[in-house]
C-alpha atoms as a PDB file:
ATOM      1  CA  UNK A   1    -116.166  14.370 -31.880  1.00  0.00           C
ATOM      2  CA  UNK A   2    -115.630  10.564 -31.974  1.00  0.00           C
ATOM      3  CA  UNK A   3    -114.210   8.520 -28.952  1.00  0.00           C
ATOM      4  CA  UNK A   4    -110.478   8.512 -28.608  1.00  0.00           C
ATOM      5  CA  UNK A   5    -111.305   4.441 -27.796  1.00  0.00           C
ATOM      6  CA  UNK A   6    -111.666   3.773 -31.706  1.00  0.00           C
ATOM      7  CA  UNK A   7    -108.186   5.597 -31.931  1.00  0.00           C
ATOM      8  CA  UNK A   8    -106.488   2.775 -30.472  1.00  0.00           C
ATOM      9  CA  UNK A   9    -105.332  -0.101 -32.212  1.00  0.00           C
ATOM     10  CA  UNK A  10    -106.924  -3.993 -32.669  1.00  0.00           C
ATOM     11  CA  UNK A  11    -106.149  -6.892 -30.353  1.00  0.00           C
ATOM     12  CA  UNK A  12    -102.371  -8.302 -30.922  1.00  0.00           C
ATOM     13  CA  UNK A  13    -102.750 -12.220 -32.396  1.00  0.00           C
ATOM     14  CA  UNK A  14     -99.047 -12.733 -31.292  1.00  0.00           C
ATOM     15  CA  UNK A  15     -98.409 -16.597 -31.233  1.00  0.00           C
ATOM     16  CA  UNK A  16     -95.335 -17.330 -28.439  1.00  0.00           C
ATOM     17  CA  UNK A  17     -91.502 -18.499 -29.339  1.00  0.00           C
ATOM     18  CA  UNK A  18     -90.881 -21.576 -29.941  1.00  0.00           C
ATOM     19  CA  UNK A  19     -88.019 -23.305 -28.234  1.00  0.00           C
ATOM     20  CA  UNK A  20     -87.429 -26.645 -30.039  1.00  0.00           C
ATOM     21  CA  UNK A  21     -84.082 -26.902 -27.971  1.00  0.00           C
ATOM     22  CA  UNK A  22     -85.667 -27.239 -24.693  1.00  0.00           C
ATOM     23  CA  UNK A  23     -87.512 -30.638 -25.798  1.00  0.00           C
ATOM     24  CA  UNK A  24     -84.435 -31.785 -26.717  1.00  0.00           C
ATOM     25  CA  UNK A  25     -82.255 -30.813 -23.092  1.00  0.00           C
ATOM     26  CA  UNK A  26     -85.240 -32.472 -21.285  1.00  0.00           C
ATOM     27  CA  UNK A  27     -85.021 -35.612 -23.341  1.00  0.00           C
ATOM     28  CA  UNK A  28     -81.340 -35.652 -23.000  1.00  0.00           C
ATOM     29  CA  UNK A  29     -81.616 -34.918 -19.166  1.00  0.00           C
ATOM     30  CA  UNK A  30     -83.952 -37.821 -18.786  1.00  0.00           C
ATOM     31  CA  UNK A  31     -81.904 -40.011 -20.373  1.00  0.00           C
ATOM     32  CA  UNK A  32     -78.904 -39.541 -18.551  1.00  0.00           C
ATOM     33  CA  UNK A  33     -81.048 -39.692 -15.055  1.00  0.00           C
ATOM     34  CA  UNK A  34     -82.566 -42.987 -16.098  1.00  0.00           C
ATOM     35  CA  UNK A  35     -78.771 -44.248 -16.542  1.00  0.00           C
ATOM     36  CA  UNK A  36     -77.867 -43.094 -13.530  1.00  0.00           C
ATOM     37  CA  UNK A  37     -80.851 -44.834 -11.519  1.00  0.00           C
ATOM     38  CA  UNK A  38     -79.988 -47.513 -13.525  1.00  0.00           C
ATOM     39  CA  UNK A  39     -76.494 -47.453 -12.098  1.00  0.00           C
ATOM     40  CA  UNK A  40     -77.474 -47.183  -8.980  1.00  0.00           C
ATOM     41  CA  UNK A  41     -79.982 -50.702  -9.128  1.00  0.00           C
ATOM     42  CA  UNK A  42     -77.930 -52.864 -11.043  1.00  0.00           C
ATOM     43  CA  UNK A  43     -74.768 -52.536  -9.900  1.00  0.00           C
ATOM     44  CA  UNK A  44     -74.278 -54.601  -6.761  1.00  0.00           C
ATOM     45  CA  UNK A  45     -71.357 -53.107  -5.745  1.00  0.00           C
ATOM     46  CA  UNK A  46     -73.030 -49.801  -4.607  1.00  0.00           C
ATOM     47  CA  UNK A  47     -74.375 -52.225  -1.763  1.00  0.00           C
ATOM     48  CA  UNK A  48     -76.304 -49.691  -0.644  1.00  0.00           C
ATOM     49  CA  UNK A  49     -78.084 -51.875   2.397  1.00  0.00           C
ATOM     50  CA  UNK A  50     -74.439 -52.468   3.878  1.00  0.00           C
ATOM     51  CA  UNK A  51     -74.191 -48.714   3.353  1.00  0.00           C
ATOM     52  CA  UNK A  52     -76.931 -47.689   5.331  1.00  0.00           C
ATOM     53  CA  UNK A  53     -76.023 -50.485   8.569  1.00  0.00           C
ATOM     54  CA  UNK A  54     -72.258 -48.186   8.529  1.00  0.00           C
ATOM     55  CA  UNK A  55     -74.154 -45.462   8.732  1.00  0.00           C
ATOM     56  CA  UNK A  56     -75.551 -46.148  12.455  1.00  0.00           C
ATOM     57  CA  UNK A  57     -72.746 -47.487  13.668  1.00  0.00           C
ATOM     58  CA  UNK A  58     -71.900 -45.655  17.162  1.00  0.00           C
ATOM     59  CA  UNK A  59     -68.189 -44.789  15.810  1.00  0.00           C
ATOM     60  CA  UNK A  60     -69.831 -43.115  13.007  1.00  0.00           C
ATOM     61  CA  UNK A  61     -72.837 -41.627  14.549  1.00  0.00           C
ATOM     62  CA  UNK A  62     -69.551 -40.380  17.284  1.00  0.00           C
ATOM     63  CA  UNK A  63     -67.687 -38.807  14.647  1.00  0.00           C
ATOM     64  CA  UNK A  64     -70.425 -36.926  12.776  1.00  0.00           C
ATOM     65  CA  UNK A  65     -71.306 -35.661  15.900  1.00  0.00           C
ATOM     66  CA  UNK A  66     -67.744 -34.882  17.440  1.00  0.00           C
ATOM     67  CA  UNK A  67     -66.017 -34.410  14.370  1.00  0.00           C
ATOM     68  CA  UNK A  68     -68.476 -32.579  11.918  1.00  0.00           C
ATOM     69  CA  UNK A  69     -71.200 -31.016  14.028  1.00  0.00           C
ATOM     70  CA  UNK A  70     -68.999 -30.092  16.839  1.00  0.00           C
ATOM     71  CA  UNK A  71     -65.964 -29.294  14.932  1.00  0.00           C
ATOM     72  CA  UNK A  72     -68.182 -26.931  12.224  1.00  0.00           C
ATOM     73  CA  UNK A  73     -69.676 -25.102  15.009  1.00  0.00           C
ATOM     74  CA  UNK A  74     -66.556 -24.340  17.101  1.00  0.00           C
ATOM     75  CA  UNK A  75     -64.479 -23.464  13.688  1.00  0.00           C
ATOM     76  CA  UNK A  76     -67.392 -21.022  12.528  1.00  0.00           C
ATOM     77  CA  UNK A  77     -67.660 -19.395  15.811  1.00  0.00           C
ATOM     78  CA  UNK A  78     -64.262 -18.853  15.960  1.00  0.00           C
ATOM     79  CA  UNK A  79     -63.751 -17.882  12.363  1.00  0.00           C
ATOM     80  CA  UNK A  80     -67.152 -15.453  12.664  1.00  0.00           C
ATOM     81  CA  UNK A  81     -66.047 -13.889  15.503  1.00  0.00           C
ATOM     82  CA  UNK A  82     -62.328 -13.277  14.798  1.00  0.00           C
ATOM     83  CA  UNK A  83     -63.787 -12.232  11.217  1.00  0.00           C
ATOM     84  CA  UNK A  84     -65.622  -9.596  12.491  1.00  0.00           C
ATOM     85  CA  UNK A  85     -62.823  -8.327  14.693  1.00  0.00           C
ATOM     86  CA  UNK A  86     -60.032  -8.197  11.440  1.00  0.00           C
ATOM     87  CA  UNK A  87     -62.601  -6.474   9.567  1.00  0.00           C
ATOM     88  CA  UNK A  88     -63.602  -3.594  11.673  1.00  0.00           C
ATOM     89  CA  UNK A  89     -59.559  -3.280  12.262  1.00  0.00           C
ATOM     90  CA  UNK A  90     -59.056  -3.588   7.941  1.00  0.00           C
ATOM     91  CA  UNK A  91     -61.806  -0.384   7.798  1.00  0.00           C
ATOM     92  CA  UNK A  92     -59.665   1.279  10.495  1.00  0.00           C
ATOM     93  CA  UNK A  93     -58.412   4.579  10.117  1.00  0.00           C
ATOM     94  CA  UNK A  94     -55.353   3.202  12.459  1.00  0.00           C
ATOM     95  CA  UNK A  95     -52.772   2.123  10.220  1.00  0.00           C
ATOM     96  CA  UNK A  96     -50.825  -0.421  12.793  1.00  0.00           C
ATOM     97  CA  UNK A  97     -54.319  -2.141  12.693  1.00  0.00           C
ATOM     98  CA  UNK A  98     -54.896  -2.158   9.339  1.00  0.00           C
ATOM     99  CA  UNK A  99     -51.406  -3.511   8.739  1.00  0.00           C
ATOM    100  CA  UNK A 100     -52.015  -6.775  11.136  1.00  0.00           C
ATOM    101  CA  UNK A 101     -55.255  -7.382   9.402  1.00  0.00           C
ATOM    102  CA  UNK A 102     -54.345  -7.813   6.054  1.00  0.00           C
ATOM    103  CA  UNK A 103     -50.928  -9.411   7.079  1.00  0.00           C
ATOM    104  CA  UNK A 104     -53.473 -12.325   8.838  1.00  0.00           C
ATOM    105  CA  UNK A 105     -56.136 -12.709   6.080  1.00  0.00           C
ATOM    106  CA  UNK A 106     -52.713 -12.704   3.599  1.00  0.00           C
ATOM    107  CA  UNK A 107     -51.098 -15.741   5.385  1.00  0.00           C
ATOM    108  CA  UNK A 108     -54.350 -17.819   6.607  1.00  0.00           C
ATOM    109  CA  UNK A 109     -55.346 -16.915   2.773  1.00  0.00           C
ATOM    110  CA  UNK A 110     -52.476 -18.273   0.724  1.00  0.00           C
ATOM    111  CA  UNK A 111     -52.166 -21.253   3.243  1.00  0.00           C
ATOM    112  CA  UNK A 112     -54.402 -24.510   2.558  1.00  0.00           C
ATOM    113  CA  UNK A 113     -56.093 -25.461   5.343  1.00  0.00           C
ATOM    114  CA  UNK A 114     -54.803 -29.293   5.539  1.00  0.00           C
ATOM    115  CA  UNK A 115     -51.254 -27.601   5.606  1.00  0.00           C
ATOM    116  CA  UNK A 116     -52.352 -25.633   8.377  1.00  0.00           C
ATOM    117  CA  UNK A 117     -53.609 -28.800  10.149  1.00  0.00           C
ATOM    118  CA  UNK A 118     -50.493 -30.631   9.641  1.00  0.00           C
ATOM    119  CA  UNK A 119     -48.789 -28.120  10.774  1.00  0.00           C
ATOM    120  CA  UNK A 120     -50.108 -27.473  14.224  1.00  0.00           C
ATOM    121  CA  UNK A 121     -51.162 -30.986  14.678  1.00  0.00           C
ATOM    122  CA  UNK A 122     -47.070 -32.408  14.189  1.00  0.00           C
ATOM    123  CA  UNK A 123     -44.997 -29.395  13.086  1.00  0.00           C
ATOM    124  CA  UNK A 124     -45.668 -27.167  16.196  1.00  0.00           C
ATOM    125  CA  UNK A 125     -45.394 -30.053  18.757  1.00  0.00           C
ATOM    126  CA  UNK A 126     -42.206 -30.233  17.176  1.00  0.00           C
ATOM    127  CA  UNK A 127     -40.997 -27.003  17.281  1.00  0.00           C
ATOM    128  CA  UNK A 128     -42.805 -26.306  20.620  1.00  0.00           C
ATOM    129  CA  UNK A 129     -43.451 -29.134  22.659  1.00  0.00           C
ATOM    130  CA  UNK A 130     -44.191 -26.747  25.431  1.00  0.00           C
ATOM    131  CA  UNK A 131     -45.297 -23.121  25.448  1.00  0.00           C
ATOM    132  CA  UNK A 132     -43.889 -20.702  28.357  1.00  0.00           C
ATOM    133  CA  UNK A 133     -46.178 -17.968  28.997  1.00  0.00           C
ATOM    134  CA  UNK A 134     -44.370 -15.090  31.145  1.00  0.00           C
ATOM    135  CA  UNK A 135     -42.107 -12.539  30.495  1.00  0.00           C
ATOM    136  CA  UNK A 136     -40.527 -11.931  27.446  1.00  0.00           C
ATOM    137  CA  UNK A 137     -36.537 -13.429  27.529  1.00  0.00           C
ATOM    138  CA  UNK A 138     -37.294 -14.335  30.799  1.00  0.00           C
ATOM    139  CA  UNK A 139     -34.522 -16.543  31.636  1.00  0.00           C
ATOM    140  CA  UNK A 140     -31.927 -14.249  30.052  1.00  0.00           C
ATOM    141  CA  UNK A 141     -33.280 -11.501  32.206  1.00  0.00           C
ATOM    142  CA  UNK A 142     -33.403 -13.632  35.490  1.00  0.00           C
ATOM    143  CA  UNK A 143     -29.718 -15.103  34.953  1.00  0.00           C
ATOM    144  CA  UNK A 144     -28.567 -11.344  34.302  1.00  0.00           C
ATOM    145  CA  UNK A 145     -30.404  -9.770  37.659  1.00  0.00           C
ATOM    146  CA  UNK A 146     -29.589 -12.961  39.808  1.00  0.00           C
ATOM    147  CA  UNK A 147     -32.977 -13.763  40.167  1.00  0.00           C
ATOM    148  CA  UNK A 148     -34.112 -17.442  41.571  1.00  0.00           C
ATOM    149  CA  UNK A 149     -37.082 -17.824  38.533  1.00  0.00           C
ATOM    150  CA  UNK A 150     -36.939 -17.868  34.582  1.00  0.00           C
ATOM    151  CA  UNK A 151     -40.428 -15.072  35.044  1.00  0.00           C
ATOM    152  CA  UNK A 152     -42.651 -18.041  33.309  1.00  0.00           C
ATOM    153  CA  UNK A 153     -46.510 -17.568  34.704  1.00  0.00           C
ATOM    154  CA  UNK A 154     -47.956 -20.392  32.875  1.00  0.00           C
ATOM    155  CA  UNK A 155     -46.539 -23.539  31.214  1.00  0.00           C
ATOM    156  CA  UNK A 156     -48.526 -25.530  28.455  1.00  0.00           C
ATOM    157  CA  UNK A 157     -47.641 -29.238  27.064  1.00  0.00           C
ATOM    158  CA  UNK A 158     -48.756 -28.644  23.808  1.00  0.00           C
ATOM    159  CA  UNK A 159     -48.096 -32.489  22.794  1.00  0.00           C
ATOM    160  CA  UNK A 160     -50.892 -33.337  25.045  1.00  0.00           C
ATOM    161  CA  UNK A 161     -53.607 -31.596  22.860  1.00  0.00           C
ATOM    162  CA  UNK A 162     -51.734 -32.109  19.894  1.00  0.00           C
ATOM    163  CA  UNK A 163     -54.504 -34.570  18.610  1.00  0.00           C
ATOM    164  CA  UNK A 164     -57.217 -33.387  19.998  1.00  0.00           C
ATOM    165  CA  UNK A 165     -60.526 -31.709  18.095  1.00  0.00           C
ATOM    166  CA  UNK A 166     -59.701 -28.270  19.970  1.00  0.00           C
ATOM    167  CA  UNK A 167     -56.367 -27.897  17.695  1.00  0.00           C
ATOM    168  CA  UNK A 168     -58.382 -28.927  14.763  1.00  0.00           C
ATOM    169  CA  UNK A 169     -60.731 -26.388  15.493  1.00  0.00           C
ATOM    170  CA  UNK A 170     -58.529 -23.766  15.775  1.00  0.00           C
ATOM    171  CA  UNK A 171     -56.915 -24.305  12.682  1.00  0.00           C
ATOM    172  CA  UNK A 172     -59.679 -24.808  10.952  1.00  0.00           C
ATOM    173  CA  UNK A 173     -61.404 -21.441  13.310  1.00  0.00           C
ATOM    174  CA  UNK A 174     -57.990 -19.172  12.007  1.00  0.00           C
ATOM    175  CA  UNK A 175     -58.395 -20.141   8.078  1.00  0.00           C
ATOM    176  CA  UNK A 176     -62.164 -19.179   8.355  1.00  0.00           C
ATOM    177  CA  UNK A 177     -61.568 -16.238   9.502  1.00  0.00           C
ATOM    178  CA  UNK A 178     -59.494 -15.258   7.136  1.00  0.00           C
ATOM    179  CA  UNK A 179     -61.840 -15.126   4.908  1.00  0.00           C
ATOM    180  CA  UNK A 180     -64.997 -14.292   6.923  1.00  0.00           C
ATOM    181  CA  UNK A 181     -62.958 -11.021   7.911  1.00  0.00           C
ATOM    182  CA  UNK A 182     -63.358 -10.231   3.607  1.00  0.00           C
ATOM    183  CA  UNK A 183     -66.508 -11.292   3.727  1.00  0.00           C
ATOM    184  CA  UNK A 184     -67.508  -9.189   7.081  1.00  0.00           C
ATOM    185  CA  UNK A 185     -65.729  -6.566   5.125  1.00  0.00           C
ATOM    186  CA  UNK A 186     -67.600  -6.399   1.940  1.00  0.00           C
ATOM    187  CA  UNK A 187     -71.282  -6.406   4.683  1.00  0.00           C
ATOM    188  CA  UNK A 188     -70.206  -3.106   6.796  1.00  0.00           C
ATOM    189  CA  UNK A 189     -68.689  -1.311   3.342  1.00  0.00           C
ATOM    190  CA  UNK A 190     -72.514  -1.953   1.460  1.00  0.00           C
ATOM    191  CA  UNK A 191     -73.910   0.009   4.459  1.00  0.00           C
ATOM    192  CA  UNK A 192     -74.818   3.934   3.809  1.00  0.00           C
ATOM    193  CA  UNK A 193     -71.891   5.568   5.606  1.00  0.00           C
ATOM    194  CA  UNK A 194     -74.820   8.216   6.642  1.00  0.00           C
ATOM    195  CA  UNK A 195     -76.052   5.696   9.041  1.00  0.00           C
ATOM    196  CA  UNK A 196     -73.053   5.968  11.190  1.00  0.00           C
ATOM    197  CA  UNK A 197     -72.914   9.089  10.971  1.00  0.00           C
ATOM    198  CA  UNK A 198     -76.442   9.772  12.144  1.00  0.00           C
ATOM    199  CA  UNK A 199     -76.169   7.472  15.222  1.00  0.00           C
ATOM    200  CA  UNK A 200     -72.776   9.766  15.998  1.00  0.00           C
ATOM    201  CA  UNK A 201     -74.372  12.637  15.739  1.00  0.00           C
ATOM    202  CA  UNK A 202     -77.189  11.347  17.961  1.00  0.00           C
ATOM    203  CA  UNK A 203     -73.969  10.743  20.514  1.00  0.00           C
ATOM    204  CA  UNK A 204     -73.972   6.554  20.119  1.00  0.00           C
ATOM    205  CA  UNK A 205     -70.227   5.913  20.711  1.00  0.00           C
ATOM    206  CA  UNK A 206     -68.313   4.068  17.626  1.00  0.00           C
ATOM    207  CA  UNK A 207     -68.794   0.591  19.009  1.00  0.00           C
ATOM    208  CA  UNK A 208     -72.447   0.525  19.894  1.00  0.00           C
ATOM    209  CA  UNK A 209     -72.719   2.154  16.533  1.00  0.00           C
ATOM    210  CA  UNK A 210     -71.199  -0.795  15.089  1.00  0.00           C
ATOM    211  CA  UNK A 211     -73.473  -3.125  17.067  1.00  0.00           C
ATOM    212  CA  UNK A 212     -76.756  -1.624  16.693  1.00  0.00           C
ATOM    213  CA  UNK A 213     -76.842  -0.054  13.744  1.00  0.00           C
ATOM    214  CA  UNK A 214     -73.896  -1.376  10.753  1.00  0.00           C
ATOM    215  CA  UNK A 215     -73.719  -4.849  11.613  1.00  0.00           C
ATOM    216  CA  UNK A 216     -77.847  -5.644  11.460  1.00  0.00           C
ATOM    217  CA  UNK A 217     -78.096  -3.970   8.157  1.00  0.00           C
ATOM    218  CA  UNK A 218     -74.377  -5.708   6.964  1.00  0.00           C
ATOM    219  CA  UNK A 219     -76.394  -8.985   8.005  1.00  0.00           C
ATOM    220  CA  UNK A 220     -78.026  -8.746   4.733  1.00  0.00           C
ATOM    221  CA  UNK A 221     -74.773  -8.926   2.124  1.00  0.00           C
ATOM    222  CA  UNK A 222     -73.068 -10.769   4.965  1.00  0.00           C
ATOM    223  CA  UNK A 223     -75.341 -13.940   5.482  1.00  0.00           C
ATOM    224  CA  UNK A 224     -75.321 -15.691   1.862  1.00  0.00           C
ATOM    225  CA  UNK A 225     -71.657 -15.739   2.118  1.00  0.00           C
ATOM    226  CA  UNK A 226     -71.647 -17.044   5.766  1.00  0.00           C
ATOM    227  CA  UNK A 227     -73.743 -19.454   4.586  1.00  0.00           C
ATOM    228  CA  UNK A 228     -72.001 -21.304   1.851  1.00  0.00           C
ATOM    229  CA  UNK A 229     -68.460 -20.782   4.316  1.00  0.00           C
ATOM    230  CA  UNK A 230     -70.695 -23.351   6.568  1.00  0.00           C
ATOM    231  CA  UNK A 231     -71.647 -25.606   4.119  1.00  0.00           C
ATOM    232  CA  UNK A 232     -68.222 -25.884   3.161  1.00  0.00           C
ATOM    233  CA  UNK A 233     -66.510 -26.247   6.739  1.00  0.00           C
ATOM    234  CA  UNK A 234     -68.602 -29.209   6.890  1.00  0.00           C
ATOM    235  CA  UNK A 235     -67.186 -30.585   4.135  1.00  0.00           C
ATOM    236  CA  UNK A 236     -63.682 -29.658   5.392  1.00  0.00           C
ATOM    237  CA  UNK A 237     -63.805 -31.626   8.578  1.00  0.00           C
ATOM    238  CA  UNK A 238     -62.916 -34.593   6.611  1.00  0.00           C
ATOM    239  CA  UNK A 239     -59.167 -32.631   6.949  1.00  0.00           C
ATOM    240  CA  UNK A 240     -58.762 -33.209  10.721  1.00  0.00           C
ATOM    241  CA  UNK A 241     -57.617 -36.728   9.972  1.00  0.00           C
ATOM    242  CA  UNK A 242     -54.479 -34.666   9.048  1.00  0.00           C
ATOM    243  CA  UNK A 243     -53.927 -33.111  12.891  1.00  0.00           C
ATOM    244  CA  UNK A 244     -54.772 -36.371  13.315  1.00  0.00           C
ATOM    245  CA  UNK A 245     -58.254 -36.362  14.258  1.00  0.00           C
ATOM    246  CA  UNK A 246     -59.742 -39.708  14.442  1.00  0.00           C
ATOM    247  CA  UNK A 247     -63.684 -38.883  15.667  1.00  0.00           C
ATOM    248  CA  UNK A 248     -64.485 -37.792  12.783  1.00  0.00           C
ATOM    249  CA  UNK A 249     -67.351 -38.818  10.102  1.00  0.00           C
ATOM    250  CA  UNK A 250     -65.607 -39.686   6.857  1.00  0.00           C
ATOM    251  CA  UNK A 251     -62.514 -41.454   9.041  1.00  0.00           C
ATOM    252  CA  UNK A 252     -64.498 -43.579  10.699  1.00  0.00           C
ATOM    253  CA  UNK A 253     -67.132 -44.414   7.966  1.00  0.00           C
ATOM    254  CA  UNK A 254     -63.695 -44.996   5.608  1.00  0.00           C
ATOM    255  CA  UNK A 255     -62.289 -47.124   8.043  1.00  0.00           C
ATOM    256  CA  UNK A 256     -65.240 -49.317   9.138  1.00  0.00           C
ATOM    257  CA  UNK A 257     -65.205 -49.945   5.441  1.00  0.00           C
ATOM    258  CA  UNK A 258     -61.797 -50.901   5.437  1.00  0.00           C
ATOM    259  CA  UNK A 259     -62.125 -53.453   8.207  1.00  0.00           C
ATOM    260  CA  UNK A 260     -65.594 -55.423   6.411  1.00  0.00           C
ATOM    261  CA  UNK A 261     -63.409 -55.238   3.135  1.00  0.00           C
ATOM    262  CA  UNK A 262     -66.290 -52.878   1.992  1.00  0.00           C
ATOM    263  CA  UNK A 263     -65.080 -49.084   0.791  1.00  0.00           C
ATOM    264  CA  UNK A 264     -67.490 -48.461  -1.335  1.00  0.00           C
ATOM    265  CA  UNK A 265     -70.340 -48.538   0.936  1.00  0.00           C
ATOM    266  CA  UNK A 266     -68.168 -46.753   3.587  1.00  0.00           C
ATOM    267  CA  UNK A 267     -67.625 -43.709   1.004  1.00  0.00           C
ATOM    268  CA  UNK A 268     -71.193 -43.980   0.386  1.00  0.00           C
ATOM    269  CA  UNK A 269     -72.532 -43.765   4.115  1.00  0.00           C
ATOM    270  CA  UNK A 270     -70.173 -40.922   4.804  1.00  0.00           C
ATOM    271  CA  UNK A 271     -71.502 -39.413   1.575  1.00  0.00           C
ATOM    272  CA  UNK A 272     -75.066 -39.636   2.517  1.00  0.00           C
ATOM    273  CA  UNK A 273     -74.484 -38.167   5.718  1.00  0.00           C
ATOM    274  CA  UNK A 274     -72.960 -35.327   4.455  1.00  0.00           C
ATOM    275  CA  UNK A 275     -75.695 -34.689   1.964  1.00  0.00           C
ATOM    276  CA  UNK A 276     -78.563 -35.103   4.938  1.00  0.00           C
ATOM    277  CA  UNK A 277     -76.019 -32.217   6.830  1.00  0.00           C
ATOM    278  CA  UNK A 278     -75.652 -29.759   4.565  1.00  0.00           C
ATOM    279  CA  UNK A 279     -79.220 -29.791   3.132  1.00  0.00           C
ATOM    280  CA  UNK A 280     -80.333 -29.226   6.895  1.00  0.00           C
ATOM    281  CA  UNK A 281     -78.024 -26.138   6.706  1.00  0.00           C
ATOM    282  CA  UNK A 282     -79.517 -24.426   3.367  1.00  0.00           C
ATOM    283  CA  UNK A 283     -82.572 -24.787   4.479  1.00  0.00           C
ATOM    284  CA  UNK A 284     -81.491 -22.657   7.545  1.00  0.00           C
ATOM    285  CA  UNK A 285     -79.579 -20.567   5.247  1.00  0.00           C
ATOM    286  CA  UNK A 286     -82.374 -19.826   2.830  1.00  0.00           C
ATOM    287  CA  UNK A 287     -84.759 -18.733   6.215  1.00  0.00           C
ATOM    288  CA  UNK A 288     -81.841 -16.396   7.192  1.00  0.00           C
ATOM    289  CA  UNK A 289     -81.892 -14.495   3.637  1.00  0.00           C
ATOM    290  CA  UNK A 290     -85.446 -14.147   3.548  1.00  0.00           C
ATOM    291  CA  UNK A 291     -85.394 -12.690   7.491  1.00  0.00           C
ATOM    292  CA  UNK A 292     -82.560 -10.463   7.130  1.00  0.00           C
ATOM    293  CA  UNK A 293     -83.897  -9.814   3.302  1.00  0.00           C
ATOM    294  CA  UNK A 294     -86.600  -7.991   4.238  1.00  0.00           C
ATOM    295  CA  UNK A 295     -87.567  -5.028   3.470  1.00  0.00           C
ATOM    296  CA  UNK A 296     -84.656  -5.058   0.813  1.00  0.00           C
ATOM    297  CA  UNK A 297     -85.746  -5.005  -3.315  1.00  0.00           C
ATOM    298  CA  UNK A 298     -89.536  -5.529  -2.498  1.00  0.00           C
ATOM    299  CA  UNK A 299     -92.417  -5.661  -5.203  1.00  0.00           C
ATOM    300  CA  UNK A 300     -94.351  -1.891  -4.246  1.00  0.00           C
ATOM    301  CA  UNK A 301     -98.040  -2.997  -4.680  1.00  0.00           C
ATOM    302  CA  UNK A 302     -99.511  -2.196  -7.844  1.00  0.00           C
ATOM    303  CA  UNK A 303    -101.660   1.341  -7.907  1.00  0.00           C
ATOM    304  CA  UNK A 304    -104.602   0.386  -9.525  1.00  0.00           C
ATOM    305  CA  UNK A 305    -105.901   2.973 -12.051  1.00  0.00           C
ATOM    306  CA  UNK A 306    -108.795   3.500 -13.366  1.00  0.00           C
ATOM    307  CA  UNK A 307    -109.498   3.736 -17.089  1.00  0.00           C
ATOM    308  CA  UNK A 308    -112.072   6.420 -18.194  1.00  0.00           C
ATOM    309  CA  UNK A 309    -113.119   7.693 -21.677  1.00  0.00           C
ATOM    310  CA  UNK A 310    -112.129  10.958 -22.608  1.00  0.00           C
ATOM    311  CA  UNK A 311    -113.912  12.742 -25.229  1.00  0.00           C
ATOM    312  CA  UNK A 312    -117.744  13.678 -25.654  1.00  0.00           C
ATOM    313  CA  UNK A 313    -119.697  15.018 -28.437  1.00  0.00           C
ATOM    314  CA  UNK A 314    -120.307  18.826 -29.113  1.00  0.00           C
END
C-alpha cells in the first residue's frame, strides 16, 4: 500500500495580481502633495512665522484654554451625563418618560446649535431678563388670598450671565445631549438583555444593575461615538462668538489678525491649534477602544496540529 503523501498534489507556481492602478494613484498622490508643499513655501502670504507669534499670544493661549478646553469639557460633561439620563428614560417601560425623552432629543435634534446659542445668549435675555423661581402663578395666587408676597424663593438676572461661557456651555451641553442620549441608547440596547436579568435574579436592584453591569459592557459600542462627538465639540466652540463669547480660540486668533491687517495667518494659527487639539484627543480615543475593546472579536490562538503519515505497507 503506497503513502497517501504521493496522493496529494504538486507545489502551486501561482504568480500574485498585478495592480497597475495602484502605481498610478501613488504617482498621482505624490504629485498633488508636492503641489501642495509647494504652496505652502512659495506663497508668502501663508506667512506662516507671523502665524506661529499669534499663536502664543496670551489672548489666544486665554481663549483656547477658556473657550475650547474649558468650554469642550463642561459641554461634554453635561451632554454625557444628561445623555445617559434621556436614554435610560427612552428604554423605559414608563411611557410619560419615554414621551419627554424623545420630545428633547426631537427639538435639541432639529435645532442647529448656533441657533441655540443665539438664542439663549440674546433671545432669552429678551424674553426673560429675570427668572422667578417660586410658586407657580404666584402673584395671581397672593393678590387673590391677600397675601403680603408674590411666593418667589429665588430671583435670577439672567442678563448678567447672558455672555458668559456658562450659557455657552449649556447650550452647547443640551444639543450634545441630544444626541449622546441616541448614542447612549444604541450602547445599553447591544448589551445581552440576559445580563440584566441575571444580576436581577441575583437581587441587584435596577439601578446598580445599570451601573455595574450594562453601562461597562455599553462602554464598548458607546466610546467610538463619544469620541468623534468630542472631536467635534471642539470644533464647535468656534460658535460661542454667537452667545457672544469672546475668550474663545478662533475669535481671538481672527481678531488679532484683524488688528495686524494679517487674516490669513490668524485663520492659520487658530487652525493649527485646533489640529494639535484634536489629534491629542484621538490618540486618547484610540487608547479608550482598545481598553474597553478587550476581550471583544479576539484572534483565538492557533491549535497547532501535528501532521502524521497515514498508511503502511502490508
Amino acid at each position: 500500500m503506497t503513502s497517501s503523501s504521493q496522493d496529494r498534489p504538486g507545489a502551486i507556481d501561482a504568480r500574485p495580481v498585478r495592480h497597475p492602478w495602484r502605481w498610478v494613484a501613488v504617482v498621482v498622490i505624490a504629485v498633488i502633495g508636492a503641489m501642495i508643499v509647494s504652496s505652502f513655501v512659495t506663497n508668502e502670504k501663508w506667512n506662516f512665522p507671523f502665524a506661529f507669534e499669534v499663536m502664543q499670544q496670551t489672548p489666544v493661549i486665554e481663549g483656547l484654554w477658556k473657550g475650547t478646553i474649558f468650554g469642550t469639557v463642561g459641554a461634554m460633561v453635561l451632554g454625557i451625563v444628561l445623555g445617559v439620563l434621556l436614554a435610560v428614560m427612552r428604554l423605559s417601560t414608563n411611557p410619560v418618560l419615554r414621551g419627554v425623552a424623545f420630545v428633547y432629543t426631537w427639538f435639541f435634534r432639529a435645532i442647529p446649535r448656533y441657533v441655540l446659542l443665539v438664542l439663549l445668549g440674546t433671545g432669552v435675555g429678551f424674553l426673560y431678563p429675570v427668572f422667578d423661581v417660586g410658586v407657580p402663578f404666584g402673584q395671581q395666587i397672593s393678590g387673590a388670598l391677600g397675601l403680603g408676597t408674590d411666593l418667589t424663593f429665588l430671583q435670577l438676572d439672567y442678563n448678567s450671565i447672558s455672555s458668559t461661557i456658562w450659557v455657552g456651555i449649556l447650550g452647547l451641553g443640551l444639543s450634545e445631549a441630544a444626541y449622546m442620549a441616541e448614542i447612549a441608547r444604541a450602547g445599553i440596547l447591544s448589551v445581552d438583555r440576559g445580563q440584566a436579568e441575571a444580576a436581577q435574579a441575583l437581587g441587584m436592584p435596577p439601578g446598580k444593575t445599570m451601573r455595574r453591569i450594562v453601562l461597562p459592557q455599553a462602554m464598548r459600542v458607546i466610546v467610538p461615538p463619544t469620541g468623534n462627538e468630542t472631536i467635534a465639540m471642539v470644533k464647535d466652540t468656534s460658535l460661542l462668538a454667537a452667545v457672544p463669547v469672546i475668550v474663545e480660540l478662533f475669535f481671538q486668533a481672527y481678531n488679532f489678525g484683524q488688528r495686524s491687517f494679517q487674516i490669513m495667518p490668524g485663520i492659520v494659527a487658530a487652525t493649527i491649534w485646533y489640529l494639535v487639539v484634536c489629534s491629542i484627543l484621538m490618540v486618547g480615543q484610540s487608547r479608550l477602544e482598545k481598553y474597553y475593546g478587550r476581550g471583544f472579536g479576539a484572534v483565538p490562538q492557533k491549535t497547532q496540529f501535528k501532521l502524521t503519515k497515514i498508511g503502511a505497507d502490508h
